[in-house]
Protein backbone atom coordinates (compact mmCIF):
# COMPACT_ATOMS: atom_id res chain seq x y z
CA UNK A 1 -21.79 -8.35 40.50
CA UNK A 2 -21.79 -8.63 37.03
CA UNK A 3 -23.69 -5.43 36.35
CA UNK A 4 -21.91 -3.72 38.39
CA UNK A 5 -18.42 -4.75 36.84
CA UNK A 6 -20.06 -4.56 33.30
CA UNK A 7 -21.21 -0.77 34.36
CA UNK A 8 -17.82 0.14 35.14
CA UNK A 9 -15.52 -1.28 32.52
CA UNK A 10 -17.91 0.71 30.29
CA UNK A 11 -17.57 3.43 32.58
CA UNK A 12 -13.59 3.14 32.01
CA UNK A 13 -14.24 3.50 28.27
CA UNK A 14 -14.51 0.21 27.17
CA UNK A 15 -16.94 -0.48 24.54
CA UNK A 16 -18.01 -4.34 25.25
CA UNK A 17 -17.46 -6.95 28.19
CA UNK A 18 -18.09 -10.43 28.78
CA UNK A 19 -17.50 -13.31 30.96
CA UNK A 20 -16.25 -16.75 30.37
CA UNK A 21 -14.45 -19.29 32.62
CA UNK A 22 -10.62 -19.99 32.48
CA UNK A 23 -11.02 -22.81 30.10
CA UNK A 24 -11.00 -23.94 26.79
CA UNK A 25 -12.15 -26.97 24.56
CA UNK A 26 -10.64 -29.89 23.03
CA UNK A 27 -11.53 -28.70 19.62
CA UNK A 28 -9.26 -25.24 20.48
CA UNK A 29 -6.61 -27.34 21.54
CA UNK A 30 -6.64 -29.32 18.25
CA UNK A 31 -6.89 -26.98 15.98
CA UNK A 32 -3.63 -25.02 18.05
CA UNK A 33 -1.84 -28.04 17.58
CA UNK A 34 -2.46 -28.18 14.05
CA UNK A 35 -1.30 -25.17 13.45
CA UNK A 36 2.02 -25.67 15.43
CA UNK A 37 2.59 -29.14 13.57
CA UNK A 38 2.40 -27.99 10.64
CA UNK A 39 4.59 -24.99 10.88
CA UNK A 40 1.86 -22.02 10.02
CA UNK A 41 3.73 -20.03 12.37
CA UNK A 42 6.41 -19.20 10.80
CA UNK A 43 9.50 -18.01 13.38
CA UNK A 44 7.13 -16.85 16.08
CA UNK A 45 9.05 -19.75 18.09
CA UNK A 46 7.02 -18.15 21.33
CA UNK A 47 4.23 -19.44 20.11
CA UNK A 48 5.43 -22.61 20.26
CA UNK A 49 7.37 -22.55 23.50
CA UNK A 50 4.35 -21.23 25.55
CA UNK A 51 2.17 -23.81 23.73
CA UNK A 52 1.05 -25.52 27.06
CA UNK A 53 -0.31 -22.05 28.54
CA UNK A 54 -1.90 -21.28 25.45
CA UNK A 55 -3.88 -24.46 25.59
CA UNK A 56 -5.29 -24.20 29.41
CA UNK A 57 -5.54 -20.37 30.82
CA UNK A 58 -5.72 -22.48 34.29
CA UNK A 59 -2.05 -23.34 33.69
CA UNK A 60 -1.16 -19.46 33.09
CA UNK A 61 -2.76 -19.09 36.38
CA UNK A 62 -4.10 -22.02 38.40
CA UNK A 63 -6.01 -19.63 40.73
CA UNK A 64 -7.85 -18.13 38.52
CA UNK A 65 -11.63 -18.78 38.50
CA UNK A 66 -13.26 -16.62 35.81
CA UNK A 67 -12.21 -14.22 32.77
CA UNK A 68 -13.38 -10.84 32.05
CA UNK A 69 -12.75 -10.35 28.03
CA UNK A 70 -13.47 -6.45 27.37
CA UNK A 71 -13.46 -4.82 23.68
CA UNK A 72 -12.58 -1.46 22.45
CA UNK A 73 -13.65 -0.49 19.04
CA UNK A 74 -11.29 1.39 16.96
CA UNK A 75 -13.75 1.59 13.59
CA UNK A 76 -11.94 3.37 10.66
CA UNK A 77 -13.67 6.87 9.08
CA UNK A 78 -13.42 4.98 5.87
CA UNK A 79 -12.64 2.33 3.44
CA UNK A 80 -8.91 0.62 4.04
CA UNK A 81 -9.58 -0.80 0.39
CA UNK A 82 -9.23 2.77 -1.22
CA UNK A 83 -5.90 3.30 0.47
CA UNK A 84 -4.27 0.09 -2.33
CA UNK A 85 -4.56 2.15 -4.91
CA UNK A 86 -2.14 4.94 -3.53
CA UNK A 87 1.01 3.66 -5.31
CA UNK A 88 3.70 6.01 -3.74
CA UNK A 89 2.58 5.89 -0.34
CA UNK A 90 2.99 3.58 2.55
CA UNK A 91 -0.44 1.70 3.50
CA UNK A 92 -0.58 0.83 7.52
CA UNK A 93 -2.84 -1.16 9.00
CA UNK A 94 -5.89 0.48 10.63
CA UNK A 95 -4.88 -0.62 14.07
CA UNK A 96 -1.53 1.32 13.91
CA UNK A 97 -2.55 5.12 12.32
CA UNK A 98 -2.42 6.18 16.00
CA UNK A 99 -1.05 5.38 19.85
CA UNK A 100 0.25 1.93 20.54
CA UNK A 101 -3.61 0.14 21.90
CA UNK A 102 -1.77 -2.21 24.29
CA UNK A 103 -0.70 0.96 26.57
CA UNK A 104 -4.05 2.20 26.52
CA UNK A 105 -5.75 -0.76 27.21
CA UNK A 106 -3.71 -2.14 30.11
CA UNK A 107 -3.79 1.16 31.72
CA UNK A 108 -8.05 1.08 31.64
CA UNK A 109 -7.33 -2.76 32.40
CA UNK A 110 -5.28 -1.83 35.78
CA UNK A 111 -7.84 0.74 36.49
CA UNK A 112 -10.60 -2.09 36.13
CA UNK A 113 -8.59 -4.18 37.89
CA UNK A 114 -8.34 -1.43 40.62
CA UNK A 115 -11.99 -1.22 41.60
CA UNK A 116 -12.22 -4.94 40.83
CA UNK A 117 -10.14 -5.92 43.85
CA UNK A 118 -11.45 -2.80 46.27
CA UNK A 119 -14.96 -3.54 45.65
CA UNK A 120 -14.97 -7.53 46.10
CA UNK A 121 -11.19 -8.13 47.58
CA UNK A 122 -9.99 -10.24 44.63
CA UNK A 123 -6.80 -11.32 42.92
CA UNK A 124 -6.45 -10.44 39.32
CA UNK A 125 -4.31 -9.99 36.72
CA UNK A 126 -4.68 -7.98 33.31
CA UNK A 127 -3.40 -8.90 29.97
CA UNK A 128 -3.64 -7.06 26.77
CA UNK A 129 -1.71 -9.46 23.81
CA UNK A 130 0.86 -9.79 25.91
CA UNK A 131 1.03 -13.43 27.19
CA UNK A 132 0.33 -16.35 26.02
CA UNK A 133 -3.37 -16.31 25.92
CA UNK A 134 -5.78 -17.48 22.90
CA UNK A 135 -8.02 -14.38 23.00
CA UNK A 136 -10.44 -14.91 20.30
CA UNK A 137 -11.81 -18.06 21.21
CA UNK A 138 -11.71 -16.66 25.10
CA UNK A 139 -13.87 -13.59 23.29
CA UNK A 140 -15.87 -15.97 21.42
CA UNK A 141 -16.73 -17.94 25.11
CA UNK A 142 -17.53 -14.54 26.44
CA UNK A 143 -20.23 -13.34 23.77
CA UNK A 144 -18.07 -10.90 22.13
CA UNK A 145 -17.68 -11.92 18.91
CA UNK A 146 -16.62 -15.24 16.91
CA UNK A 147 -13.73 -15.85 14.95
CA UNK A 148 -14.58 -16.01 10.65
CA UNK A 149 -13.50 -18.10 8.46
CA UNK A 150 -10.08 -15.67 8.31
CA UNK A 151 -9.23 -16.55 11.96
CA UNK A 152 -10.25 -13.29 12.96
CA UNK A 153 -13.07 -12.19 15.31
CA UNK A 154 -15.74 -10.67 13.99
CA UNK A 155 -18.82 -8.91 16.09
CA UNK A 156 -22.50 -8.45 15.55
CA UNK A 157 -22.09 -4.79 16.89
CA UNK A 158 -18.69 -3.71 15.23
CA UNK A 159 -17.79 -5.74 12.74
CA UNK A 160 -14.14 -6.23 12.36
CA UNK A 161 -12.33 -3.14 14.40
CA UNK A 162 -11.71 -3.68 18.10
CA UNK A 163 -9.12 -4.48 20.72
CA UNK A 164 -8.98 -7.89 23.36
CA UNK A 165 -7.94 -7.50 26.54
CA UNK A 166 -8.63 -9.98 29.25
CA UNK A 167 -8.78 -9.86 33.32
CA UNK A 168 -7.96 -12.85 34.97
CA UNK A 169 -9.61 -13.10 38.79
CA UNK A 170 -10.17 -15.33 41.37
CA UNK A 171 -14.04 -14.19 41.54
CA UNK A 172 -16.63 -16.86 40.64
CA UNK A 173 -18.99 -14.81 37.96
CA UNK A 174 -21.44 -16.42 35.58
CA UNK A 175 -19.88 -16.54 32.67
CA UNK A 176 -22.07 -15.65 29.29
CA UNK A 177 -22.94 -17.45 26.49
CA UNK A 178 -20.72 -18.65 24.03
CA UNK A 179 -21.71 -16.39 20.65
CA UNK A 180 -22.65 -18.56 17.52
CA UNK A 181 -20.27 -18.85 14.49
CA UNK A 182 -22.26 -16.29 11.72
CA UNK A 183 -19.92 -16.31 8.29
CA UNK A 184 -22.59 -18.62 6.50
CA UNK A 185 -21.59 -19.55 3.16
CA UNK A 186 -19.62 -16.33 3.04
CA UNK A 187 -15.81 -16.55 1.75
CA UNK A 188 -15.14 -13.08 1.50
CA UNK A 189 -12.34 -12.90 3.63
CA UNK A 190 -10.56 -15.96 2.15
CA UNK A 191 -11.05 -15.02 -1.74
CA UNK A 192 -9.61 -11.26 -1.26
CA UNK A 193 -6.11 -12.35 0.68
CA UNK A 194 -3.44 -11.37 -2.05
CA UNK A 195 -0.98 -14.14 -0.53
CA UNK A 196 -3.48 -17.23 -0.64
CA UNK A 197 -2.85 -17.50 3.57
CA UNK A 198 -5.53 -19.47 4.25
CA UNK A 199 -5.36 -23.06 2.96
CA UNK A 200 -9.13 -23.76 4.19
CA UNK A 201 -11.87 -21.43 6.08
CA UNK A 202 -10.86 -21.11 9.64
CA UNK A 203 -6.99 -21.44 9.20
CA UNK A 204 -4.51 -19.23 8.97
CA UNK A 205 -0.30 -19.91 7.23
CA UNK A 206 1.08 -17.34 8.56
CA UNK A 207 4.03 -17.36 6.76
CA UNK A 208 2.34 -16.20 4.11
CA UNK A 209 0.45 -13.48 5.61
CA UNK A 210 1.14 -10.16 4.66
CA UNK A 211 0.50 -9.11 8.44
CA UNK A 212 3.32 -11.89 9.72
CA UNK A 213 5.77 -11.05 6.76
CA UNK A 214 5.50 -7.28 7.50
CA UNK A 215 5.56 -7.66 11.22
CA UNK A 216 7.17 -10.47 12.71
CA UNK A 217 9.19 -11.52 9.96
CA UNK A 218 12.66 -10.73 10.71
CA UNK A 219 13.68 -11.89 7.33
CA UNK A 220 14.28 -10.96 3.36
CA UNK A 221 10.65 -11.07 1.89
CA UNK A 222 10.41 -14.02 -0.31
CA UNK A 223 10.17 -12.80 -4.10
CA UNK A 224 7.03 -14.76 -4.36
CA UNK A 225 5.01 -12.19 -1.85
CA UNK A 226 6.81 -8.84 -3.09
CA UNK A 227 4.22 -8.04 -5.64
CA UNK A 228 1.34 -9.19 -3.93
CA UNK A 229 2.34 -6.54 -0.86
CA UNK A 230 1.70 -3.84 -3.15
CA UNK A 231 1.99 -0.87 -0.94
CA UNK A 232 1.43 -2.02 2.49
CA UNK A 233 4.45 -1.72 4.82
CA UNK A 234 2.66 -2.66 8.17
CA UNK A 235 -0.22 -5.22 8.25
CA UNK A 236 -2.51 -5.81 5.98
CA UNK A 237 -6.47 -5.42 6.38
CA UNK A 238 -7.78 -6.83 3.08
CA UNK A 239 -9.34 -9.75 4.89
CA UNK A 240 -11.03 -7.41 8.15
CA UNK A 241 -12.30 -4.96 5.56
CA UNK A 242 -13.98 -7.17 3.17
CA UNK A 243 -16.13 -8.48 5.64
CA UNK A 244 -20.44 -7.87 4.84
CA UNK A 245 -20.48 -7.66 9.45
CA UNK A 246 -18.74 -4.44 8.88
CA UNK A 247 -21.93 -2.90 8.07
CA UNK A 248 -22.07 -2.43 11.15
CA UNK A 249 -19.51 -0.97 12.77
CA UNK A 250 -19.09 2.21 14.15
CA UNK A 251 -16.40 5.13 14.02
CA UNK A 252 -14.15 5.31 16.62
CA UNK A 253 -15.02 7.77 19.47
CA UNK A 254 -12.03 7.60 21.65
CA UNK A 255 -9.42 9.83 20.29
CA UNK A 256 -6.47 7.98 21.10
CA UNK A 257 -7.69 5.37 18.02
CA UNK A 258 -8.45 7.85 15.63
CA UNK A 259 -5.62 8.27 12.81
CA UNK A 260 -3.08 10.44 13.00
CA UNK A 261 -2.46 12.58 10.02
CA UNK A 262 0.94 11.38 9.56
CA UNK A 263 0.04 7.81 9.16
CA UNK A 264 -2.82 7.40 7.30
CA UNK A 265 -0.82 7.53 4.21
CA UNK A 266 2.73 8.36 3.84
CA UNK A 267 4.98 9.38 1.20
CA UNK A 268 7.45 6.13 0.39
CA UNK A 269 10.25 8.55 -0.95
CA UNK A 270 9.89 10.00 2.61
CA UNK A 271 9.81 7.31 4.29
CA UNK A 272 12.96 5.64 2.80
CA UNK A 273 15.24 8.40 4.22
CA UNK A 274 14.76 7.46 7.76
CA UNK A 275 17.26 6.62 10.40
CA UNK A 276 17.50 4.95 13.52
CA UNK A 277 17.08 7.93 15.40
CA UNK A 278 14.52 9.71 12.90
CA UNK A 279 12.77 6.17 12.78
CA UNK A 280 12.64 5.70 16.46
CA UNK A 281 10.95 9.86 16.73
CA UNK A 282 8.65 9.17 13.72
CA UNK A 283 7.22 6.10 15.21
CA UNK A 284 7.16 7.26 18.88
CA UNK A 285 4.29 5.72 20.81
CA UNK A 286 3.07 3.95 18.05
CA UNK A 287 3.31 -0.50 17.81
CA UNK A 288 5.16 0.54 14.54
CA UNK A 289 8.31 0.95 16.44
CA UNK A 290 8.87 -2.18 18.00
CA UNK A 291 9.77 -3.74 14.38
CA UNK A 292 12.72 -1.91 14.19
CA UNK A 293 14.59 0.70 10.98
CA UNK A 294 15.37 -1.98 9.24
CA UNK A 295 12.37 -3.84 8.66
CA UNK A 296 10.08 -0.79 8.45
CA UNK A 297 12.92 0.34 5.67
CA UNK A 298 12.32 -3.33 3.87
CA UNK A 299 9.10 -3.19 3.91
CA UNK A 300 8.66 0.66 2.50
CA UNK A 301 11.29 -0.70 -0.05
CA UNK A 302 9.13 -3.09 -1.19
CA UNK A 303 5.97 -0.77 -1.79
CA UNK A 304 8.63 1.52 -3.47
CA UNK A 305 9.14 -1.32 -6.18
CA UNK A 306 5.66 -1.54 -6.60
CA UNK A 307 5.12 2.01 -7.15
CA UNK A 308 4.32 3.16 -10.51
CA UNK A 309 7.26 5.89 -10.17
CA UNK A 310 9.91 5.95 -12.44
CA UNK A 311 11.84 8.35 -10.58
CA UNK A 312 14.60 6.60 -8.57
CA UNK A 313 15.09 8.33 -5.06
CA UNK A 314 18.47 9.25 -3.99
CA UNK A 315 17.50 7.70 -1.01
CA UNK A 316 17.25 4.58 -2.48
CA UNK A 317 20.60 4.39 -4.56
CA UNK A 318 21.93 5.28 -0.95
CA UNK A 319 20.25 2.09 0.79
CA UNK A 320 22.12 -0.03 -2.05
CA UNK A 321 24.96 0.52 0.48
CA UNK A 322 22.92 -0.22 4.15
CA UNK A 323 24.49 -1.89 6.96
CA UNK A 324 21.39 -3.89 6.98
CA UNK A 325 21.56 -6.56 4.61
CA UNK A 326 17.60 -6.68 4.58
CA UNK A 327 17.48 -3.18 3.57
CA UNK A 328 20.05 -3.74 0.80
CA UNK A 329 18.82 -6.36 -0.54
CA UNK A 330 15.16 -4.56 -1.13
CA UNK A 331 16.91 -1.53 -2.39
CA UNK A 332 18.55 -3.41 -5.08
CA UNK A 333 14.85 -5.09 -5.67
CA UNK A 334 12.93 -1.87 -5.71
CA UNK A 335 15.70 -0.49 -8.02
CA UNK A 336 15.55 -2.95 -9.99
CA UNK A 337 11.64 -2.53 -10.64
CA UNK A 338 11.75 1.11 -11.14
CA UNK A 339 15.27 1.80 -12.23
CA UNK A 340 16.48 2.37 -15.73
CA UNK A 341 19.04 0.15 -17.09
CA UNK A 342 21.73 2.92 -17.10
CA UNK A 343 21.56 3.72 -13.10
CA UNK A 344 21.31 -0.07 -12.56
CA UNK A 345 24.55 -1.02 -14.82
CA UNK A 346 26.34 1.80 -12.50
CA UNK A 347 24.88 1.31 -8.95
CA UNK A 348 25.70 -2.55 -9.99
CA UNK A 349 29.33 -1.80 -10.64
CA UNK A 350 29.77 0.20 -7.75
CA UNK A 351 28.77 -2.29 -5.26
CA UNK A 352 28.36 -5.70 -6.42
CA UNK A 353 32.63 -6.62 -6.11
CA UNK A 354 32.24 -5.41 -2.54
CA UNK A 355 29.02 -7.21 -1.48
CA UNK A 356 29.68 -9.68 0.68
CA UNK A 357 25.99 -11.11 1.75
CA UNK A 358 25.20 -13.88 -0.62
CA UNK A 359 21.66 -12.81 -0.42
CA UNK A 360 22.14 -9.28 -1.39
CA UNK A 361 24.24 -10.40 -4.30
CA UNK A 362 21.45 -12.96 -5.56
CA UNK A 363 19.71 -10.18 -5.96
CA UNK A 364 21.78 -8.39 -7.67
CA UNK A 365 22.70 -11.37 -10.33
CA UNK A 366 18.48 -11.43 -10.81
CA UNK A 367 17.89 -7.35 -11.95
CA UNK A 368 20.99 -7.42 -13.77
CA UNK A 369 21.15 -11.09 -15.93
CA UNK A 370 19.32 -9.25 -19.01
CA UNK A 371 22.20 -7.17 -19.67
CA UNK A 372 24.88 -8.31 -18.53
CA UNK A 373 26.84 -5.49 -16.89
């Protein structure tokens, strides 16, 4: 049975499968807790109120009996390091240059899940990062990879680029062996994170992960991270790319993961001018678009301060006057980095008496308190 479900997930297109059982070990559950208690999360407050699921996968589903964990490896063509150094352009994560994964995944997962429950009359259910499951140390149970000293999992056969998904059933199948933790004496990961996120090998803050501040966070970006951000506006993969395993990995073959052209590096002047609507049509059938205009339009903002350009966009002067108080506030940051002290006296003038967010005018006050306007 497990050959022949192993055969035909990589049949589907998936590029690695394992097995575990629904369970998971005190040590898991500890180090979860730790990371609840002491607040790493951040405002993910789902994290914390499906904490009990999270813990047990027999308490997501009681019935089920055994996991399938499969992997799909989505290997970039080349280094995500070079991409830092191109100032007026917005750097995106690896993972989302091209279709949203979770739709393509679930749909090979349902077709898994398909044959599954013809060929050995089963129950099942399929879930790709969208309950709450801890997939890494599931994948780690399963053979697949272990998670590094940067939380993430990292595999013998390609390195740091792939896609969890997991099928739950109510089949009894011999579950594999757990894969051994390989970092070493290795820091890598944890010495090349511009944000200091990891107070200690093997934990994660996220709040002050460029990933979590650029994708969850729902917030103004705290003035202490701006710089740091450089030009990423979605993710971050300093910590993946770093990593010596990588040597290892292989391109992407399945086309849906390879970049498209659009995204591997776009212009932040172009970026900047986006609406709603031309936001929402950019970013169709891509994860990008779940965050929303406004913080996409923060986030460019702040890789447009940190741009070497000393040409102020008229884009930008016009974001100075955003219904989004997030957006406004990083306009009048990012002008304030690359503006001269003429356009900020006047865009200052203009819109500080009407400015009503206390937030937006801090910022404000902080650009403009060496001249006095």
């Amino acid at each position: 049975m497990r050959e022949l479900i192993k055969e035909k997930a990589l049949e589907i297109g998936f590029d690695a499968v394992g097995f575990t059982e629904p369970s998971l070990d005190g040590k898991i559950s500890e180090q979860f807790d730790a990371f609840i208690s002491k607040g790493h999360f951040g405002d993910m407050e789902w994290m914390v109120a499906n904490a009990h699921r999270r813990r047990d996968p027999k308490v997501l589903w009681p019935e089920a009996r055994s996991i399938i964990v499969v992997a799909s490896n989505y290997g970039p063509e080349t280094d995500p390091l070079e991409d830092l150094n191109a100032d007026d352009r917005g750097n995106i994560s690896i993972y989302a240059r091209n279709r949203d994964y979770h739709d393509i995944l679930k749909k090979r997962l349902k077709k898994l899940g398909r044959w599954l429950g013809e060929t050995f009359q089963c129950d099942l259910k399929v879930f790709v990062d969208t309950a709450p499951v801890l997939e890494k140390p599931l994948a780690q149970n399963a053979g697949i990879g272990w998670q590094g000293k940067h939380s993430n999992l990292v595999s013998k056969d390609f390195g740091s680029w792939f896609f969890l998904g997991e099928l739950f059933t109510t089949l009894e199948i011999e579950p594999d062996t757990r894969e051994h933790d390989h970092c070493g004496s290795c820091t890598k990961c944890l010495n090349i994170c511009p944000t200091n996120a990891f107070p200690s090998p093997y934990k994660l803050d996220a709040r002050r992960c460029i990933s979590y501040l650029t994708i969850e966070y729902k917030g103004h970006i705290p003035v202490e991270f701006r710089k740091p951000i450089g030009n990423r506006i979605y993710g971050c993969d300093d910590c993946l790319a770093i990593c010596p395993w990588n040597k290892f990995s292989k391109l992407a073959s399945e086309i849906a993961f390879i970049p498209i052209e659009k995204l591997r590096l776009p212009l932040l002047k172009e970026l900047i001018s986006l609406d709603d609507a031309a936001f929402r049509k950019f970013f169709s059938g891509s994860p990008i678009k779940r965050i929303g205009r406004d913080r996409f339009i923060r986030n460019a903002l702040v890789a447009l301060g940190n741009s070497k350009t000393r040409e102020v966009p008229t884009d930008l002067l016009k974001l100075l006057s955003d219904p989004a108080p997030i957006v406004r506030s990083m306009a009048v940051w990012a002008l304030g980095q690359i503006g001269e002290p003429d356009i900020i006296k006047s865009s200052f003038r203009k819109l500080f008496a009407s400015e009503k967010d206390e937030v937006v005018r801090c910022e404000w006050k902080a650009i403009t308190s060496d001249f006095h306007p």
